[in-house]
Protein backbone atom coordinates (compact mmCIF):
# COMPACT_ATOMS: atom_id res chain seq x y z
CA UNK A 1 0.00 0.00 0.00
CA UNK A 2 1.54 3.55 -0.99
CA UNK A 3 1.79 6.46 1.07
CA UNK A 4 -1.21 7.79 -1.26
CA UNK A 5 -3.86 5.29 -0.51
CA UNK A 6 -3.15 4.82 3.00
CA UNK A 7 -3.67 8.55 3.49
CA UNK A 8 -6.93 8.18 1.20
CA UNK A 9 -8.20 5.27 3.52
CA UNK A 10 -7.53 7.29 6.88
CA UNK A 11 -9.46 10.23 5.49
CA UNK A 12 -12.08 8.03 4.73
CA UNK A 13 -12.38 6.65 8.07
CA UNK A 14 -11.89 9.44 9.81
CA UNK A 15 -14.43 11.62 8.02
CA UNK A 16 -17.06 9.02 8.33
CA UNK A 17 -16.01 8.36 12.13
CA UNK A 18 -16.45 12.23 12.52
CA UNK A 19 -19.15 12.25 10.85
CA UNK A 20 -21.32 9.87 12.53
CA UNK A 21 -19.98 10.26 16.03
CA UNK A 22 -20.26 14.18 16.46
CA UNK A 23 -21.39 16.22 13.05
CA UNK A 24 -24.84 13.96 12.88
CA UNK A 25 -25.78 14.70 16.38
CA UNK A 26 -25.16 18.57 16.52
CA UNK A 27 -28.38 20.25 16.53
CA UNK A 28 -27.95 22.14 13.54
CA UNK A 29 -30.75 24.58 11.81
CA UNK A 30 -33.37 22.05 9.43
CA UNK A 31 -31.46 18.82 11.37
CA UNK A 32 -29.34 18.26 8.34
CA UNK A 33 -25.32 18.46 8.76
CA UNK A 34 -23.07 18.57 6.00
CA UNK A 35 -21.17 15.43 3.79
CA UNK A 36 -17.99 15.36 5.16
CA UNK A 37 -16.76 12.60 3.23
CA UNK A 38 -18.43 13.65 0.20
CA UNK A 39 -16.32 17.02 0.61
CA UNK A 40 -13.06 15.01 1.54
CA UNK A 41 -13.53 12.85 -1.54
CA UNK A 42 -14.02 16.27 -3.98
CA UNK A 43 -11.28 17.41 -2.26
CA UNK A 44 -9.23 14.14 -3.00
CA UNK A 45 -10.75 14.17 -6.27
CA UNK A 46 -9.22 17.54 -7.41
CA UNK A 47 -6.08 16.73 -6.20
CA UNK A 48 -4.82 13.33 -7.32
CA UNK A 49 -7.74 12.79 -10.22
CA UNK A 50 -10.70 10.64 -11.57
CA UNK A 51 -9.18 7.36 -10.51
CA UNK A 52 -8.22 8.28 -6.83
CA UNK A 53 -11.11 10.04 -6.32
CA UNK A 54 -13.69 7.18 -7.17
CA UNK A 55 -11.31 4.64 -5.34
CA UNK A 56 -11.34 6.92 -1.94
CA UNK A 57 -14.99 7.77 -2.52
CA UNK A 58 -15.99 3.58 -3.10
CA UNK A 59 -13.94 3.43 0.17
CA UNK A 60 -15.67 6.56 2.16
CA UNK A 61 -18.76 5.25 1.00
CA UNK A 62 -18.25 2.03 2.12
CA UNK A 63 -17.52 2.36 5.51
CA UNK A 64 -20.48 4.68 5.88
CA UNK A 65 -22.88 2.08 4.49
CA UNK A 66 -20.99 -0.12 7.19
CA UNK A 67 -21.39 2.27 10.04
CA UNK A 68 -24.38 2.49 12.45
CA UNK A 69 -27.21 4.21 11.92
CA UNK A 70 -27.28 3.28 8.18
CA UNK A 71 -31.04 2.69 7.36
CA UNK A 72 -30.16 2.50 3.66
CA UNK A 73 -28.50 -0.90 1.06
CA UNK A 74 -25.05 -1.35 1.70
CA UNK A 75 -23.25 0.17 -1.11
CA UNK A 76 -25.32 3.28 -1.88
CA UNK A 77 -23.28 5.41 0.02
CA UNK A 78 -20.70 3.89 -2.09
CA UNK A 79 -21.83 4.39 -5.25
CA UNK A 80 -22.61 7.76 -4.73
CA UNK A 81 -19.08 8.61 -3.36
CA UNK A 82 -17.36 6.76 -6.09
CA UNK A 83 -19.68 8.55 -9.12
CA UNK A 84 -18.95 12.26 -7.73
CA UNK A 85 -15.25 11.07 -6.90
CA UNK A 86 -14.71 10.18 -10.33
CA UNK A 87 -16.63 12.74 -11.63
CA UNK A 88 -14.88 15.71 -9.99
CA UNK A 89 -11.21 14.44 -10.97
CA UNK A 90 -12.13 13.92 -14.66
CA UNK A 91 -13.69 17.40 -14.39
CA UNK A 92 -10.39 18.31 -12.89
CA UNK A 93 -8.44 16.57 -15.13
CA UNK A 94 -10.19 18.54 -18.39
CA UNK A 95 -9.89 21.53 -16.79
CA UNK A 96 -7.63 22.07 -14.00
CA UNK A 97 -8.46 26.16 -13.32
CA UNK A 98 -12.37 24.93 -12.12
CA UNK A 99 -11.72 24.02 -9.02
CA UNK A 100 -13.94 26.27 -6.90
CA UNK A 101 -16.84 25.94 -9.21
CA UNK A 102 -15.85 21.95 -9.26
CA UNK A 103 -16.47 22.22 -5.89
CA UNK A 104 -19.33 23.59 -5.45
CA UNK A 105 -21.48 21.63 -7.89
CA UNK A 106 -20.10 18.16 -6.49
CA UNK A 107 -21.17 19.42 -3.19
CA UNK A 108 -24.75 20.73 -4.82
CA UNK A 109 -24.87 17.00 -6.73
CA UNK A 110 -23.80 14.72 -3.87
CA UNK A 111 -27.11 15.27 -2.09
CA UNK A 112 -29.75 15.24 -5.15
CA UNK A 113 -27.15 11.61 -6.48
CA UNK A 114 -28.24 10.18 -3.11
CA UNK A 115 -31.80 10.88 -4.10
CA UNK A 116 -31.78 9.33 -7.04
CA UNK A 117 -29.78 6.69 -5.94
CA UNK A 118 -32.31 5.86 -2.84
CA UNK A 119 -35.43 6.28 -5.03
CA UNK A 120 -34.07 3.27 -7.67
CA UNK A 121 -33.16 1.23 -5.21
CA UNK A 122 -36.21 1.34 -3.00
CA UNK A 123 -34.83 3.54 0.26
CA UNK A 124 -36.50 6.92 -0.39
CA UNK A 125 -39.58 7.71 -1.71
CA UNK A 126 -38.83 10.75 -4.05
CA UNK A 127 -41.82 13.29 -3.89
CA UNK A 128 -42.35 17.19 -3.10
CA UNK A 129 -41.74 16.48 0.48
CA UNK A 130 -38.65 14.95 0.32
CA UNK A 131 -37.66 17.59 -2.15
CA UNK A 132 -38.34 20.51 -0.39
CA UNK A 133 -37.52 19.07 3.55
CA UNK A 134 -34.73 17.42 3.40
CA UNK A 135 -32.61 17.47 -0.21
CA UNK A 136 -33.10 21.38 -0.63
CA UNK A 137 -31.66 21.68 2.75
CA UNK A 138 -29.04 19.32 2.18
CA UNK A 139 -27.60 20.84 -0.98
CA UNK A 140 -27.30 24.26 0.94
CA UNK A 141 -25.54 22.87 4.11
CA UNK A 142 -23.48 21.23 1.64
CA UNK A 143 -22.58 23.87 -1.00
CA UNK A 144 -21.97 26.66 2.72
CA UNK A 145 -19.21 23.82 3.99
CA UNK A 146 -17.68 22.81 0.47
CA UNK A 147 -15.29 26.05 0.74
CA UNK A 148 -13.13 25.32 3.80
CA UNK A 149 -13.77 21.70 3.87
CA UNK A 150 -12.40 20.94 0.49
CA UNK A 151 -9.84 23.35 0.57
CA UNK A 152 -8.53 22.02 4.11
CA UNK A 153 -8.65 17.90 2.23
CA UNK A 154 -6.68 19.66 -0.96
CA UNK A 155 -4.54 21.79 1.20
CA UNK A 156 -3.33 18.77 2.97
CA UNK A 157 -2.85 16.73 0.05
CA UNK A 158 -1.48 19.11 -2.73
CA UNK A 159 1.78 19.48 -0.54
CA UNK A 160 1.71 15.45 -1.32
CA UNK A 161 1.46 15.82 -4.67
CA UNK A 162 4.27 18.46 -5.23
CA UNK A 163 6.71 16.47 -3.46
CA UNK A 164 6.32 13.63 -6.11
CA UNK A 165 5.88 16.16 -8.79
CA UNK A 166 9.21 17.13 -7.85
CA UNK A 167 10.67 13.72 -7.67
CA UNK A 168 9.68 13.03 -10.99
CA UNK A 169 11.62 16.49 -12.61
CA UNK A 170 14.11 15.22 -14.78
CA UNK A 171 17.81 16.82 -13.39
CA UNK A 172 20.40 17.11 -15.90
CA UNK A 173 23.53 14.53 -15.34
CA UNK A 174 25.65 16.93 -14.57
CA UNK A 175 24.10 18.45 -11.60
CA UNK A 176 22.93 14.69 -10.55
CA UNK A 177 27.03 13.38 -10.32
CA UNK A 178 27.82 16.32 -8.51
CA UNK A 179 29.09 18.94 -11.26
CA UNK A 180 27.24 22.27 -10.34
CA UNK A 181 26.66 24.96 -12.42
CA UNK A 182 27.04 25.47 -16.24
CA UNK A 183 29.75 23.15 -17.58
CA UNK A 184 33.48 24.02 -17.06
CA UNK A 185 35.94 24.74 -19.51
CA UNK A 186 38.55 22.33 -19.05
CA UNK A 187 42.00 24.86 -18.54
């Protein structure tokens, strides 16, 4: 396992833990709190690209479809995490200056995904009251954390990503055998 997807996997677990342990019992305004590990995984995503991203958002996903109180299939979590993980690092990938507007639609997508996602497979009954309680709501929380959250996750793993951007700059042979500077002339 790389130094990449072990950090991946504890920012999976850790958002989720986080998530379920303190953010879902705050009594916050409409009693929805925001997707922190759809936010981690965007900010993942936009980082190290489409592949990463839907591998750490299958993973995020996974352990909360794992985690108590899941009332919904296992694996719906996960295939919601994985689509907008793979969808925000292609995104990325095409365009690399769209970040913050990246951002903010995978946080604005995440929620009304879920929807979709729970009304094919049988979870949630999709109708004007689920609509206008709970995925309006949940698109808003989500789109007012995006901002720090996702910035924080690619904060913390851009300085990752230089270092092996760095490692893989090609260095001319004569700096790497120890000649400095422009070549001599030989007296």
């Amino acid at each position: 396992m790389t130094g990449r997807e072990t950090a991946a996997l504890l920012l999976a677990v850790a958002t989720m833990i986080f998530q379920v342990t303190i953010l879902n019992r705050l009594p916050l305004p409409g009693g929805i709190a925001p997707d922190l590990a759809l936010l981690a995984v965007v900010g993942f995503a936009l980082v190290h690209g489409a592949e990463a991203g839907a591998i750490t958002g299958f993973c995020a996903g996974l352990v909360g479809d794992v985690l108590p109180p899941a009332v919904h299939l296992i694996g719906e979590h996960a295939l919601v995490l994985c689509l907008i993980g793979y969808a925000a690092g292609r995104v990325m990938e095409q365009a690399p200056d769209t970040a913050p507007v990246v951002a903010l639609g995978c946080a604005a997508a995440g929620p009304v995904v879920a929807a979709v996602a729970g009304g094919l497979f049988g979870g949630l009954p999709i109708g004007p009251a689920v609509l206008t309680d709970r995925l309006v709501p949940a698109v808003v929380c989500n789109v007012l954390a995006a901002p720090p959250v996702v910035w924080a996750v690619m904060k913390i793993f851009r300085g990752r990503t230089r270092v092996a951007e760095r490692a893989e700059f090609e260095v001319p042979s004569r700096v790497r055998y120890g000649v400095a500077g422009p070549l001599r002339s030989r007296p």
